[in-house]
C-alpha atoms as a PDB file:
ATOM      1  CA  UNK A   1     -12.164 -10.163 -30.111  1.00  0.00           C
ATOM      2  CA  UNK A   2      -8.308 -11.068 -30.478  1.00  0.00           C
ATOM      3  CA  UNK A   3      -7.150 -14.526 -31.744  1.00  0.00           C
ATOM      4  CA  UNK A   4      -5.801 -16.590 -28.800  1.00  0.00           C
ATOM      5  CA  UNK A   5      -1.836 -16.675 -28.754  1.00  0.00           C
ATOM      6  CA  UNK A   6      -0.908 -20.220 -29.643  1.00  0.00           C
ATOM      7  CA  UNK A   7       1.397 -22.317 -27.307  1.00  0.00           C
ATOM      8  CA  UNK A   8       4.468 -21.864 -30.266  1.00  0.00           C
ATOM      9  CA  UNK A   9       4.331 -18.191 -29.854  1.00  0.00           C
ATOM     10  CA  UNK A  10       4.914 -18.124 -26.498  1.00  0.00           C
ATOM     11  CA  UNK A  11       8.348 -20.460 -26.754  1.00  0.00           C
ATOM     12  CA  UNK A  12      11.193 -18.575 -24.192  1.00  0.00           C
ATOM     13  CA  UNK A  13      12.529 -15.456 -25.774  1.00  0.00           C
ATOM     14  CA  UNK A  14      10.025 -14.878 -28.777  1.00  0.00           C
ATOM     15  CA  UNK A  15       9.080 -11.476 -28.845  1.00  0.00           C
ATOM     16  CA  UNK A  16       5.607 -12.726 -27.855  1.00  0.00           C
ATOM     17  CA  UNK A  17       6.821 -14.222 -24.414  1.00  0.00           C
ATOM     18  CA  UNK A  18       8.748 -10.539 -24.204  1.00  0.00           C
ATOM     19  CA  UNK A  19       5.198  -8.857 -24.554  1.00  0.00           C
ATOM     20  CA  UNK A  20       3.658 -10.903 -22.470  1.00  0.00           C
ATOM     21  CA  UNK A  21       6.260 -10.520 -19.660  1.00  0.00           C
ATOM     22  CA  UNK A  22       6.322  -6.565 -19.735  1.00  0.00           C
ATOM     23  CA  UNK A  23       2.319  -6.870 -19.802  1.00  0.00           C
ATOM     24  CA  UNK A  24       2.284  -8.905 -16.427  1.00  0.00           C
ATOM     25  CA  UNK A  25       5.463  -6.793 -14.769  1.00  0.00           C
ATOM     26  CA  UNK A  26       3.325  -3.458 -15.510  1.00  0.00           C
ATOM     27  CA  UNK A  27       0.176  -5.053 -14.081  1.00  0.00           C
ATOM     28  CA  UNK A  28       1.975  -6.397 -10.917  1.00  0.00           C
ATOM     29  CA  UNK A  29       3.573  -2.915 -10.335  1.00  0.00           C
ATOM     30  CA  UNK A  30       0.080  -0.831 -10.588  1.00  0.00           C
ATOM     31  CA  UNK A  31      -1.273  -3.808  -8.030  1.00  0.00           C
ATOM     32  CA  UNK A  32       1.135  -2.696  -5.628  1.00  0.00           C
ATOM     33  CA  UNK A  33       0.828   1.173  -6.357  1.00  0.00           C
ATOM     34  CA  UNK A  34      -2.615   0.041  -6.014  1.00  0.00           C
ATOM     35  CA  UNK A  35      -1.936  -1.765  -2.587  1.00  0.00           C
ATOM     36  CA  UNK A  36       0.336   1.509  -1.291  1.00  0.00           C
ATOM     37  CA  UNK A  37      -2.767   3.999  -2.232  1.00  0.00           C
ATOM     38  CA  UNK A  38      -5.197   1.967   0.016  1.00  0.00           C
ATOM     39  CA  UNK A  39      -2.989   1.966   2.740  1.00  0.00           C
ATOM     40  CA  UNK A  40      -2.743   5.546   2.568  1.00  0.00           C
ATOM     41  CA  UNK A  41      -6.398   6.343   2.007  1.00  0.00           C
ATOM     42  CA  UNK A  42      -7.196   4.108   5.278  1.00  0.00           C
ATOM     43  CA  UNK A  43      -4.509   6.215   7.299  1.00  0.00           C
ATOM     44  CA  UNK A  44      -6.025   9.143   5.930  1.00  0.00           C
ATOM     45  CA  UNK A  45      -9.536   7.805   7.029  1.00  0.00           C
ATOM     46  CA  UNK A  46      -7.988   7.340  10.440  1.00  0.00           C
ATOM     47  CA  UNK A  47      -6.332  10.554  10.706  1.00  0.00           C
ATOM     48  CA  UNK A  48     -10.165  12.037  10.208  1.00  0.00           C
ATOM     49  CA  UNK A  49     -11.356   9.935  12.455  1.00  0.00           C
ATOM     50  CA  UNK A  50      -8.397  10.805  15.296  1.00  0.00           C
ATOM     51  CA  UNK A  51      -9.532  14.524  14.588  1.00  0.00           C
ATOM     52  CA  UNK A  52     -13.381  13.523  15.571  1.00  0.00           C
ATOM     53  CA  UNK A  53     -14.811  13.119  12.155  1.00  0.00           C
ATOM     54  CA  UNK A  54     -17.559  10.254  10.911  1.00  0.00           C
ATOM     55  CA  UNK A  55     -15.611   8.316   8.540  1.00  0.00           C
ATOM     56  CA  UNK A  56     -19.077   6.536   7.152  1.00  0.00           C
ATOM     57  CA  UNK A  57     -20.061  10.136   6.392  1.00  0.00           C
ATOM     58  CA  UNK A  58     -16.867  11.151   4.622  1.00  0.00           C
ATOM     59  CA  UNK A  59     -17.179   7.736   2.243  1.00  0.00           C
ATOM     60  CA  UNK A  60     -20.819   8.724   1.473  1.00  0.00           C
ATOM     61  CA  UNK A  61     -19.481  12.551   0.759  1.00  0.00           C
ATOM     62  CA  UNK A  62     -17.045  11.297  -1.638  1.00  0.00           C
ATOM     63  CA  UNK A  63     -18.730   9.154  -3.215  1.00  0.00           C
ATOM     64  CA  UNK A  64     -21.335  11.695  -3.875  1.00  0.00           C
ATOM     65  CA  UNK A  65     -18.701  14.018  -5.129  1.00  0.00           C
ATOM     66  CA  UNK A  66     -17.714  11.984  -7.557  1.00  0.00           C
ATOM     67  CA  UNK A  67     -21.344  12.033  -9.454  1.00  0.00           C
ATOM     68  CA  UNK A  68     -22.740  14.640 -11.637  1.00  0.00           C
ATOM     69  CA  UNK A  69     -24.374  17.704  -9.860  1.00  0.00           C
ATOM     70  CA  UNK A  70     -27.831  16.448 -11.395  1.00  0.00           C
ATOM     71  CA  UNK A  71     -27.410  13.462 -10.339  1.00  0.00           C
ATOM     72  CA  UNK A  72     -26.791  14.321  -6.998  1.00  0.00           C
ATOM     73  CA  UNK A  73     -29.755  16.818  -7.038  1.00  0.00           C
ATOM     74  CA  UNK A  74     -32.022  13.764  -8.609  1.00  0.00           C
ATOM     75  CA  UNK A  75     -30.954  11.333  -5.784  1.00  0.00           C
ATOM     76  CA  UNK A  76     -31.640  13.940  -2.875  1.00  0.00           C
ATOM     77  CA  UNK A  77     -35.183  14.670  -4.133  1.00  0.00           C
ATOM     78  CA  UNK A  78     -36.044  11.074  -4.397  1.00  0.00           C
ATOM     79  CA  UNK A  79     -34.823  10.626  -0.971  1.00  0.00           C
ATOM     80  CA  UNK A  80     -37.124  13.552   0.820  1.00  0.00           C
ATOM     81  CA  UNK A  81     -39.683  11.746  -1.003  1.00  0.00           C
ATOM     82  CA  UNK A  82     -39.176   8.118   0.387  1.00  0.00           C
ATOM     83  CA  UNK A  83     -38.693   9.967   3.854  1.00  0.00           C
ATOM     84  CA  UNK A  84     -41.972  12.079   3.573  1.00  0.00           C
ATOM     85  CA  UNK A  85     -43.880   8.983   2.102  1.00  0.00           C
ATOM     86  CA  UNK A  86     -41.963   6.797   5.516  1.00  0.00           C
ATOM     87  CA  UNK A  87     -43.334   9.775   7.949  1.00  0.00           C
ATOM     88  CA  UNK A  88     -39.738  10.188   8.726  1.00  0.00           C
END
């Protein structure tokens, strides 16, 4: 783990209080690329939903997706299994 910056190295205009600046200006720009994305993804969710499609089902297909086929395969077996051992 990294030594803790002492107060003195973070005195106005020390290359330190530079760093640290461009570290917290990057960060706040990728929270608000960050805040435009979700916007977008939530009009996108609401354009499919517009067009007749079940948004809880589009979440649940991306986010399956985004896992490994074998995973996916894993996950759907255990599934039919709780269901057959539910009666359902």
């Amino acid at each position: 783990m990294a030594k803790p910056i002492e107060r003195e190295q973070l005195a106005t205009g020390t290359e330190t209080a530079q760093r640290l600046r461009s570290l917290v200006e990057r960060i706040e720009r990728l929270e608000e690329e960050r805040k435009a994305l979700g916007a977008d993804i939530k009009d996108i969710y609401q354009e499919a939903k517009s067009a007749g499609f079940d948004v809880k089902v589009l979440r649940q297909l991306i986010r399956i997706r985004k896992q490994e086929a074998a995973e996916v395969e894993e996950l759907e077996t255990l599934l039919d299994v709780y269901r057959h051992a539910l009666g359902m």
